[in-house]
Protein backbone atom coordinates (compact mmCIF):
# COMPACT_ATOMS: atom_id res chain seq x y z
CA UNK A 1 -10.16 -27.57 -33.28
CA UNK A 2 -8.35 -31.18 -33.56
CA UNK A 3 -8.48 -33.07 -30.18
CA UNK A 4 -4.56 -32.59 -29.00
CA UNK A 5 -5.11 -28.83 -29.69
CA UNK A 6 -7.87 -28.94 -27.45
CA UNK A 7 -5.75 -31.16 -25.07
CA UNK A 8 -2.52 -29.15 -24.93
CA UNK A 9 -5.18 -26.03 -24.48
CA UNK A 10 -6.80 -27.35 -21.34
CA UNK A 11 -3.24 -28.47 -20.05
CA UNK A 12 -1.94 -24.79 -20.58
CA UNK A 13 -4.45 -23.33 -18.87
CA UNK A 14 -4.60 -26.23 -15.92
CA UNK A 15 -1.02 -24.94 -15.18
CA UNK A 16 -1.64 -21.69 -15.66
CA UNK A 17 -4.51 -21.47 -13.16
CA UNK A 18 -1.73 -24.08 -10.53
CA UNK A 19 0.89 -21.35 -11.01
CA UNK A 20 -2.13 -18.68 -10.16
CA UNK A 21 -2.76 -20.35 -7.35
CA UNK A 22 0.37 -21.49 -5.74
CA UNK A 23 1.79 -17.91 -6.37
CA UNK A 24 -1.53 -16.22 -3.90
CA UNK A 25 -0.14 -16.47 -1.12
CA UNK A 26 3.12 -14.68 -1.92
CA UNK A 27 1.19 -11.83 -3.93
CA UNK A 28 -2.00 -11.18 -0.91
CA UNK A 29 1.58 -10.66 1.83
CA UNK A 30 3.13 -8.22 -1.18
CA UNK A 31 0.08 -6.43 -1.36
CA UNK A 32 -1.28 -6.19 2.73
CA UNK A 33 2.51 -5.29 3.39
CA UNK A 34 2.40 -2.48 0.67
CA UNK A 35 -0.63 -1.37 2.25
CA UNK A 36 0.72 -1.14 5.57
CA UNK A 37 3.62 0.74 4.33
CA UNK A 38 1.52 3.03 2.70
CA UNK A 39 -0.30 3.88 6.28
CA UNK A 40 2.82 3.81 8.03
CA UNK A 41 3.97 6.89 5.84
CA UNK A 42 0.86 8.38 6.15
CA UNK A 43 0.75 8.38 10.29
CA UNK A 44 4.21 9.76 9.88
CA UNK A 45 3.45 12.85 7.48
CA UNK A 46 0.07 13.73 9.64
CA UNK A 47 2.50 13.00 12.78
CA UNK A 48 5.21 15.63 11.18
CA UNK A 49 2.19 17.93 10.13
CA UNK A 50 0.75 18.51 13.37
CA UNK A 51 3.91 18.78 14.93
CA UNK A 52 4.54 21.40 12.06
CA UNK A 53 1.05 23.17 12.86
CA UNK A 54 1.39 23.47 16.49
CA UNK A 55 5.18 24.89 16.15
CA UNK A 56 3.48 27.84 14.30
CA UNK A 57 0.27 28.12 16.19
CA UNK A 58 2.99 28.53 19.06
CA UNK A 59 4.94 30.89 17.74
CA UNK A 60 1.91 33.14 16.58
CA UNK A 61 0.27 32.98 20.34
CA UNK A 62 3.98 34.01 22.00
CA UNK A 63 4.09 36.84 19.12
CA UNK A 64 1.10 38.19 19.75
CA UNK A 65 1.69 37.92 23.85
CA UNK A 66 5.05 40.42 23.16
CA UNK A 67 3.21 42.51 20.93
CA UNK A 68 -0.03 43.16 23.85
């Protein structure tokens, strides 16, 4: 490889790895906030579930109360 193909090589890749780097910081916050989002929902649904399961574990004890 001639020397300013070599040259314009390592450049590339010098500012490749810079734009790596200065972009971090913005991608680790994009990633711990989708993380957090994704237990967020999950808290919800098991909040909604439970709330779900007792509603018909109610329901079933005050049926079979009427029905003795």
């Amino acid at each position: 490889m001639p020397e300013q193909e070599k040259q314009d090589r390592a450049e590339r890749l010098f500012k490749a790895r810079e734009q790596q780097k200065a972009d971090a910081p913005q991608a680790m916050a994009e990633y711990h906030a989708a993380i957090e989002r994704v237990r967020k929902r999950t808290d919800e649904l098991r909040r909604q579930r439970l709330a779900r399961e007792a509603r018909k574990d109610s329901k079933k004890a005050s049926k079979q109360a009427r029905s003795a």
